[in-house]
N, C-alpha and C. Protein backbone atom coordinates (compact mmCIF):
# COMPACT_ATOMS: atom_id res chain seq x y z
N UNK A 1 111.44 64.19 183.22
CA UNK A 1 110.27 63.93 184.03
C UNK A 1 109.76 65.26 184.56
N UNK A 2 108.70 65.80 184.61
CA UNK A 2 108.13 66.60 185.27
C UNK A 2 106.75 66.19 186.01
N UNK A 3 107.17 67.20 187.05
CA UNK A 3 106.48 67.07 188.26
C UNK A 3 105.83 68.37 188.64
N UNK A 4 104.90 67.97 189.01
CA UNK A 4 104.31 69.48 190.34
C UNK A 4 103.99 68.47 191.80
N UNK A 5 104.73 69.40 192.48
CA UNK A 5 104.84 69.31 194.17
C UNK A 5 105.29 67.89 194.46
N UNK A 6 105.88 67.16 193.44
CA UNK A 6 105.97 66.00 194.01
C UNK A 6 104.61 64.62 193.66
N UNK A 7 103.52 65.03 192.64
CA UNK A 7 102.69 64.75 193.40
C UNK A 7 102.18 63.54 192.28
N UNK A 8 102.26 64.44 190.89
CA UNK A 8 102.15 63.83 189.56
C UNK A 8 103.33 63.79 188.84
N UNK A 9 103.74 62.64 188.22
CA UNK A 9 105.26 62.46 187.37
C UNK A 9 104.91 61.74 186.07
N UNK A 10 105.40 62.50 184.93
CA UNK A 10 105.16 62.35 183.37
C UNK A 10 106.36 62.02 182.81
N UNK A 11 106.63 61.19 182.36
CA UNK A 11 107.56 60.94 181.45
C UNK A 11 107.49 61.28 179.70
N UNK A 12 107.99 62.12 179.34
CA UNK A 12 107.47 62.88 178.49
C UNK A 12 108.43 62.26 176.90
N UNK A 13 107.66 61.72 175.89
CA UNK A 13 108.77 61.36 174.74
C UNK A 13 109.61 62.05 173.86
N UNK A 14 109.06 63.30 173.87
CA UNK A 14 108.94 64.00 172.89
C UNK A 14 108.99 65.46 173.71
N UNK A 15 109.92 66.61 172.89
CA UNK A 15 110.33 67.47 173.04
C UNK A 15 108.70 68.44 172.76
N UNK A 16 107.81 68.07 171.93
CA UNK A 16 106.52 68.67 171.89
C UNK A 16 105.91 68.15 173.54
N UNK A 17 106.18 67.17 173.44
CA UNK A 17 105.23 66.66 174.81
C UNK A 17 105.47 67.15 176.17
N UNK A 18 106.64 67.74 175.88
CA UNK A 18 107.21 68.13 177.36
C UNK A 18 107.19 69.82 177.41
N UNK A 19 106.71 70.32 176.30
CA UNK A 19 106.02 71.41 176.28
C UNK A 19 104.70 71.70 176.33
N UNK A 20 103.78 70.90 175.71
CA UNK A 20 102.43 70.52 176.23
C UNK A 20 101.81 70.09 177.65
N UNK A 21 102.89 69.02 178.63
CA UNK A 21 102.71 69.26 179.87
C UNK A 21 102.98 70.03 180.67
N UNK A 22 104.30 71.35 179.95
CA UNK A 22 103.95 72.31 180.89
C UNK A 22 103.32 73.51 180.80
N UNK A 23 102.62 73.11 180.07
CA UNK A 23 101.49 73.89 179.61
C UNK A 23 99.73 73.34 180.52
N UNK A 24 100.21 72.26 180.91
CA UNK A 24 98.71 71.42 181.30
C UNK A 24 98.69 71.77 182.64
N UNK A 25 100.00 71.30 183.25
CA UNK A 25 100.07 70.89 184.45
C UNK A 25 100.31 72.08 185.56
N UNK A 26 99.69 72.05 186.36
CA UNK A 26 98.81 73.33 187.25
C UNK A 26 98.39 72.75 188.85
N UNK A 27 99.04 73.54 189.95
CA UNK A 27 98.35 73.41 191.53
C UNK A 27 97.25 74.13 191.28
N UNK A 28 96.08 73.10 192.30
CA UNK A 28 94.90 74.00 192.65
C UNK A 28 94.46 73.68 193.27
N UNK A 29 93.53 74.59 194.01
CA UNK A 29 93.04 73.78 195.26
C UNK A 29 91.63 73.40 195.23
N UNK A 30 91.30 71.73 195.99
CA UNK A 30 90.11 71.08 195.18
C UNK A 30 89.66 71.04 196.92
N UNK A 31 88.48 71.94 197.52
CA UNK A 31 88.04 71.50 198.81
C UNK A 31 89.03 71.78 199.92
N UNK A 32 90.11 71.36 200.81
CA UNK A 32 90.83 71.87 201.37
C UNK A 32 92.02 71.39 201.28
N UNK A 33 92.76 70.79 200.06
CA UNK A 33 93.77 70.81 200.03
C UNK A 33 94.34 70.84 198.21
N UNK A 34 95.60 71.25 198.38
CA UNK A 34 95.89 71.93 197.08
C UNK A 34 96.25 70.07 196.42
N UNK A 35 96.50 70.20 194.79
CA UNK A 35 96.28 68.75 194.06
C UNK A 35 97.12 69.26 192.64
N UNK A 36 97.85 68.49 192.18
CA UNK A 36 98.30 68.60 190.65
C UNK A 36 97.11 68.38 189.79
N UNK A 37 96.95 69.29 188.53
CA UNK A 37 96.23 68.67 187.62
C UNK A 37 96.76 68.93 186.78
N UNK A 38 96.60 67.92 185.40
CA UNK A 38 96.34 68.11 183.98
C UNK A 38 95.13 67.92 183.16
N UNK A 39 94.52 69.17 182.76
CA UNK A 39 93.39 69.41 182.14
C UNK A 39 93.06 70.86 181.61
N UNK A 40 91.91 71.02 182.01
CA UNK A 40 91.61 72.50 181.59
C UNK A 40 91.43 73.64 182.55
N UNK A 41 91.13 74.83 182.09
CA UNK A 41 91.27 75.64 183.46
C UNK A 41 90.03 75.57 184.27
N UNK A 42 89.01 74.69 184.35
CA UNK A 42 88.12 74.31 184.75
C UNK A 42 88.25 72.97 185.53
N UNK A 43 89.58 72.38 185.76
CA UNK A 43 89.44 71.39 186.67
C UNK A 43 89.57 71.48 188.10
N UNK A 44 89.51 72.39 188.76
CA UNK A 44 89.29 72.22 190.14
C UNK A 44 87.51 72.40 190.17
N UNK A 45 86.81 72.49 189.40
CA UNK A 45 85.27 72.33 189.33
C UNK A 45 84.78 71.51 188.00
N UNK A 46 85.09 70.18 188.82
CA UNK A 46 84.96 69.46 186.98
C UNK A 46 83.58 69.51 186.68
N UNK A 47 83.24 70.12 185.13
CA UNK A 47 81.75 70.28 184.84
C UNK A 47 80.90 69.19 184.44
N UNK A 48 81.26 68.04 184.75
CA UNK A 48 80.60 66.62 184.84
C UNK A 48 80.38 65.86 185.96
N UNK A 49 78.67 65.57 185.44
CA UNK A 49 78.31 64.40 186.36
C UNK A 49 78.90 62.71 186.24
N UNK A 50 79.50 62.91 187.19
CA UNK A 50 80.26 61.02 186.64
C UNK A 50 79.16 59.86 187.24
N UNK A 51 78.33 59.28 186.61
CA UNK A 51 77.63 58.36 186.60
C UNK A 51 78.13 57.16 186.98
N UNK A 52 76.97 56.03 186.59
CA UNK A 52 77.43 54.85 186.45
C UNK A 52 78.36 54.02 185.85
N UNK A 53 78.70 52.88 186.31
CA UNK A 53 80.02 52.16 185.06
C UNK A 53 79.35 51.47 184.19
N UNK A 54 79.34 51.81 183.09
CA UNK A 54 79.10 50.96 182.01
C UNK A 54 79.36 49.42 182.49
N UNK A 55 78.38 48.62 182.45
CA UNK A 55 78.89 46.89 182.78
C UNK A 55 79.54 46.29 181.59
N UNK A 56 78.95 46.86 179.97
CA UNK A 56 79.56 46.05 178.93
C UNK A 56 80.73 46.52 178.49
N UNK A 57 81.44 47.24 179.26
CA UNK A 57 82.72 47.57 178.78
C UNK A 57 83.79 46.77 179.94
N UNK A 58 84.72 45.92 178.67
CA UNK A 58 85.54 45.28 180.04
C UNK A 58 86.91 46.07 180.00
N UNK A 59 87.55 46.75 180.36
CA UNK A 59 88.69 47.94 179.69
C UNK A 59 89.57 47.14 180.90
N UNK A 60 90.66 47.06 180.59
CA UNK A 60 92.06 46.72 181.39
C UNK A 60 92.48 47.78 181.89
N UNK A 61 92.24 48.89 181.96
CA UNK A 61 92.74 50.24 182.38
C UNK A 61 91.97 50.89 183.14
N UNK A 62 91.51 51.75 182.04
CA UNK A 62 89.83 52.42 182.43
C UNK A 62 88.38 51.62 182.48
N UNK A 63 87.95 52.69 183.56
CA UNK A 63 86.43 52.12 183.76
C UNK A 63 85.72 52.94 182.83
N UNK A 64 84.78 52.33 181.85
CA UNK A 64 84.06 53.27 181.56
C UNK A 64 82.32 53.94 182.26
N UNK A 65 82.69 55.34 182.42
CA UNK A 65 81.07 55.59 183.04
C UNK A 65 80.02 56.65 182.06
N UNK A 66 79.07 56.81 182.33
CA UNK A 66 78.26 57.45 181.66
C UNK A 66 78.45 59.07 182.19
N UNK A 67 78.12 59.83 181.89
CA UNK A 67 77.99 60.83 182.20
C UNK A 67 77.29 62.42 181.69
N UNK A 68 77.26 63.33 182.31
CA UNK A 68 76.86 64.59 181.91
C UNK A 68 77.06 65.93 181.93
N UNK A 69 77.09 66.72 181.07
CA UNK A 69 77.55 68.03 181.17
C UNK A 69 76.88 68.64 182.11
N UNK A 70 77.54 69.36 183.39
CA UNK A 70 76.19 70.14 184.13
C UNK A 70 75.27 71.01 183.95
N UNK A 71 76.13 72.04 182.66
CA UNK A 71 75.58 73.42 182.76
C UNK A 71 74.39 73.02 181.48
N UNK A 72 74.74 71.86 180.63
CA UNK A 72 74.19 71.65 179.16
C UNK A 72 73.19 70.68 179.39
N UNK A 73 73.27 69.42 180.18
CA UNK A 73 72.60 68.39 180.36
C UNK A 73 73.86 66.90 179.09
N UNK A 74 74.25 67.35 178.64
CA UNK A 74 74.48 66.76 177.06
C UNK A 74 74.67 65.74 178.05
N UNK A 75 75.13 64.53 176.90
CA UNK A 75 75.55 63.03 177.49
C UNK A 75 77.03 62.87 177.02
N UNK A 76 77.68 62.15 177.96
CA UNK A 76 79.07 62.30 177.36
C UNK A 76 79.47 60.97 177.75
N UNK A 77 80.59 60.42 177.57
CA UNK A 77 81.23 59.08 178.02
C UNK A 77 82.29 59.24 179.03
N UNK A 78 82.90 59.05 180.15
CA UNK A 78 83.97 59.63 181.17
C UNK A 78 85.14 58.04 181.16
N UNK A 79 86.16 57.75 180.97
CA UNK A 79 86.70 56.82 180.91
C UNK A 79 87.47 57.48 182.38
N UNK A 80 87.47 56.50 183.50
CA UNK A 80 88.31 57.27 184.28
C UNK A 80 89.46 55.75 185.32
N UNK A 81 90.68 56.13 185.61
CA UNK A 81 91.45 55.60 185.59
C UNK A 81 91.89 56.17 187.28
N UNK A 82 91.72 54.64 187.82
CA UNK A 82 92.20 54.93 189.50
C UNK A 82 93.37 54.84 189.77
N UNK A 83 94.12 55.65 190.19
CA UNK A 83 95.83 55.61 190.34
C UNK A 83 96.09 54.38 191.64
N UNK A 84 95.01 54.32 192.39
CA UNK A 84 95.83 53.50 193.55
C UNK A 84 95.73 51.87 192.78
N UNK A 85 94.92 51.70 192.00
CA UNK A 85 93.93 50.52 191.88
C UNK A 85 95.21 49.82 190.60
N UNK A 86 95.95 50.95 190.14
CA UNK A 86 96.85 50.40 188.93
C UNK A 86 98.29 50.24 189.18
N UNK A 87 98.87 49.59 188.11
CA UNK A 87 100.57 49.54 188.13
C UNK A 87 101.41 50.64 187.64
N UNK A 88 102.09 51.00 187.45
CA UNK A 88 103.14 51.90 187.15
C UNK A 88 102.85 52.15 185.35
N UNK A 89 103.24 50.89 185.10
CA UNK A 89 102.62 50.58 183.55
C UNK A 89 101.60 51.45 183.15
N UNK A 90 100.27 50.75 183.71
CA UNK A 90 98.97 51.45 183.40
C UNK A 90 98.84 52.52 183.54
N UNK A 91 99.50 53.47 184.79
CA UNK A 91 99.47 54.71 184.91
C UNK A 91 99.88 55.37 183.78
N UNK A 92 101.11 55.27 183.21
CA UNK A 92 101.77 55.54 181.66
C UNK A 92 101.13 55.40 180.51
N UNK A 93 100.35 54.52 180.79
CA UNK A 93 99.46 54.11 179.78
C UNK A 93 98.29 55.03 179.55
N UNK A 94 97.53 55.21 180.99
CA UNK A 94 96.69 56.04 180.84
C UNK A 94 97.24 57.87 180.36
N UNK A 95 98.06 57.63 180.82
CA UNK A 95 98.34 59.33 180.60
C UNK A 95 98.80 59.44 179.77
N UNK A 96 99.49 58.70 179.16
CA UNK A 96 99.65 58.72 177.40
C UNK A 96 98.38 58.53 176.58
N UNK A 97 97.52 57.85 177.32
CA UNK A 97 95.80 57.66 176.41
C UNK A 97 95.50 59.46 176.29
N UNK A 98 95.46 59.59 177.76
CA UNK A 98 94.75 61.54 177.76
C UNK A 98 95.69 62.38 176.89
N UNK A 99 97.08 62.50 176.93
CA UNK A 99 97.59 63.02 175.98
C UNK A 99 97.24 63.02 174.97
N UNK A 100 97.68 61.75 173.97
CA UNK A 100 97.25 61.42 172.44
C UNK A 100 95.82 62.00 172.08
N UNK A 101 94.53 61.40 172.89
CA UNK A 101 93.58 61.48 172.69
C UNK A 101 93.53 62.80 172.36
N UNK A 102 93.87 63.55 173.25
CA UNK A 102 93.96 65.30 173.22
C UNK A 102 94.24 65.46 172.27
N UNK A 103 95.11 65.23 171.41
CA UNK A 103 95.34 65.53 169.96
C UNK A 103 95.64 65.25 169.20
N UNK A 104 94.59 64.52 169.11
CA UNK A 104 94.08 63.96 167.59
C UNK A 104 92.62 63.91 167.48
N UNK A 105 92.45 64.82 166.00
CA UNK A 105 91.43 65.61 165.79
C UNK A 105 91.09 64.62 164.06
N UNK A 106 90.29 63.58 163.92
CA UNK A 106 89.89 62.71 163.03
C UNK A 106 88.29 62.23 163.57
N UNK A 107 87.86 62.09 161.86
CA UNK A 107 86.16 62.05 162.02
C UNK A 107 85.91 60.44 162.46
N UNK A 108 87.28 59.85 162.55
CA UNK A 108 86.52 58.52 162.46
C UNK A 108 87.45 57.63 164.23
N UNK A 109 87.60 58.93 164.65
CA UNK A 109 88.52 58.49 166.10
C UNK A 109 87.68 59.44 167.28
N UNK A 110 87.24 58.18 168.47
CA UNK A 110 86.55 59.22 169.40
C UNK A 110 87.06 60.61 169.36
N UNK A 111 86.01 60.93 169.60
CA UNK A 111 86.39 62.46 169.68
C UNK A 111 86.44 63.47 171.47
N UNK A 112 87.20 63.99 171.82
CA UNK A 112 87.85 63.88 173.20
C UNK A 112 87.12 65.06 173.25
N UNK A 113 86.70 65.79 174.65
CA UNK A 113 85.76 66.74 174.67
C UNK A 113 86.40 67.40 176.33
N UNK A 114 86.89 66.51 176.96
CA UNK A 114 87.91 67.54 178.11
C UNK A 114 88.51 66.13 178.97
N UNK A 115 89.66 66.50 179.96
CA UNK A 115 90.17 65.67 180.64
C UNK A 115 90.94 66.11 181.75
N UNK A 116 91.02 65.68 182.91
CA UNK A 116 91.67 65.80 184.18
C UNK A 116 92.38 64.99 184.79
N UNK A 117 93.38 65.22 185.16
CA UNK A 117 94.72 64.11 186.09
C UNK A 117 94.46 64.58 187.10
N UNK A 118 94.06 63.94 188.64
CA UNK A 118 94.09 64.65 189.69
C UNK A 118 95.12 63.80 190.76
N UNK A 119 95.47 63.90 191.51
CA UNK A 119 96.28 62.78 192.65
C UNK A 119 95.76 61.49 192.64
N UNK A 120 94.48 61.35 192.44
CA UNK A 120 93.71 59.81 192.89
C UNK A 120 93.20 59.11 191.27
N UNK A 121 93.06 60.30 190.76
CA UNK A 121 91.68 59.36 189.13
C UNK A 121 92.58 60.74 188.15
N UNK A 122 92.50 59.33 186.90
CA UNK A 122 92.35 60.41 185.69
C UNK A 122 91.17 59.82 185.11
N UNK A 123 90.60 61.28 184.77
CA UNK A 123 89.19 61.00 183.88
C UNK A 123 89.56 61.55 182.56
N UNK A 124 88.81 61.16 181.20
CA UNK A 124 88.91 61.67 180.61
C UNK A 124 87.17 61.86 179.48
N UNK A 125 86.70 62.75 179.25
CA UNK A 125 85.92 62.76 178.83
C UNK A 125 85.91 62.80 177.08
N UNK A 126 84.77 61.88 176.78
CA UNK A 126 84.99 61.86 175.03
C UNK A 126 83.02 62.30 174.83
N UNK A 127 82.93 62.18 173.38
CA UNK A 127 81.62 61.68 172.84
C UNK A 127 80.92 61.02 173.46
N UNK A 128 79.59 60.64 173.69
CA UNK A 128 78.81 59.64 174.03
C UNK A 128 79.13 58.42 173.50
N UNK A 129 79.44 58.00 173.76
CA UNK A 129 79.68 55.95 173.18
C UNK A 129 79.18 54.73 174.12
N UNK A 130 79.05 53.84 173.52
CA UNK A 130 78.70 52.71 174.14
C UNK A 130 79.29 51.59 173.60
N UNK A 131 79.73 50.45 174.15
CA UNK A 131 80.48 49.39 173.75
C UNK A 131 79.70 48.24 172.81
N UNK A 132 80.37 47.83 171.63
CA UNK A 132 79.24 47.32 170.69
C UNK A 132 79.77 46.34 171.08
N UNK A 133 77.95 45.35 171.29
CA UNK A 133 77.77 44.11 171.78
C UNK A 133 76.87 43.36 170.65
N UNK A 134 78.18 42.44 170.35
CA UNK A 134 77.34 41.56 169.18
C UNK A 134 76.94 40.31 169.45
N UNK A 135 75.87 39.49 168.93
CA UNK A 135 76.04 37.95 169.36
C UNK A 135 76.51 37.09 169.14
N UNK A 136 77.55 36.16 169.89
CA UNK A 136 78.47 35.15 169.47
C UNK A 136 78.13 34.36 168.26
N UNK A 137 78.66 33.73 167.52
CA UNK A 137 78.50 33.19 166.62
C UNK A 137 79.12 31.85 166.95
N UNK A 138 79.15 30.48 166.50
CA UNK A 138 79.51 29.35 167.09
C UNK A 138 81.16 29.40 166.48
N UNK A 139 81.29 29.98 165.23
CA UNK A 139 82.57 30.05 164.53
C UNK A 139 83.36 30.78 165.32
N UNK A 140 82.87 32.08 165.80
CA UNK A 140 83.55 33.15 166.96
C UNK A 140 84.37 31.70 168.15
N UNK A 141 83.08 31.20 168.43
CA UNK A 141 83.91 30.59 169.52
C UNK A 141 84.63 29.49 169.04
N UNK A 142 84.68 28.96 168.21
CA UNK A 142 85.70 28.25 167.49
C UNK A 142 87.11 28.48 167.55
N UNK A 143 87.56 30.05 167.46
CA UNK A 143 88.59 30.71 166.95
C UNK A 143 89.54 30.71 168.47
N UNK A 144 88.89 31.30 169.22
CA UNK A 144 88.92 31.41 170.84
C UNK A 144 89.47 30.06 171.05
């Protein structure tokens, strides 16, 4: 398990993975008090606007929100994950999502563009996406 200050705890599977988080994982100070992160060296000034929640996404984990690059304008997607709001489970879950996601580099798998663990939220930023909404079909609800 590794930790900084007590604050964030990873359970790590893999002898790569537990070199990759200590490679991630970093004190810094966000406003007036210092915070664990895992991300980039740009997370104590995250360069996104975190928007609205997507309503058509129903995610068991993450919320999804819209969002934007500051310095670029671009559009991006922010999946972000409230630590108080979840179980132990989900927490694992999510931080194994930001891991993996991180690396894996395929044309046909979102494509991950930056991410942050802070004490309260992990966000993680991908591609622009939106949740595909199709119209029921009577057979659909048949199956159900």
């Amino acid at each position: 398990m590794l930790r900084c200050s007590g604050s964030v705890s990873l359970l790590p599977s893999s002898a790569f993975e537990v070199r990759t988080l200590q490679a991630e994982l970093r004190e810094v100070t966000l406003g007036d008090k210092r915070q664990c992160v895992m991300g980039n060296a740009n997370s104590a000034q995250f360069p996104y606007d975190i928007g609205e929640v997507v309503a058509q996404y129903d995610g068991k984990i993450f919320k999804m929100r819209e969002g934007k690059k500051k310095d670029s304008g671009e559009q991006v997607t922010i999946f972000t994950f409230e630590k108080k709001s979840g179980s132990a489970a989900d927490l694992r879950a999510a931080q194994n999502f930001h891991l993996r996601l991180k690396t894996i580099r395929h044309p046909h798998v979102l494509r991950y563009v930056d991410g942050v663990e802070l004490e309260s939220d992990i966000h993680v930023v991908t591609e622009y996406v939106r949740p595909f909404d199709f119209p029921r079909t009577s057979s659909q609800r048949d199956i159900e």
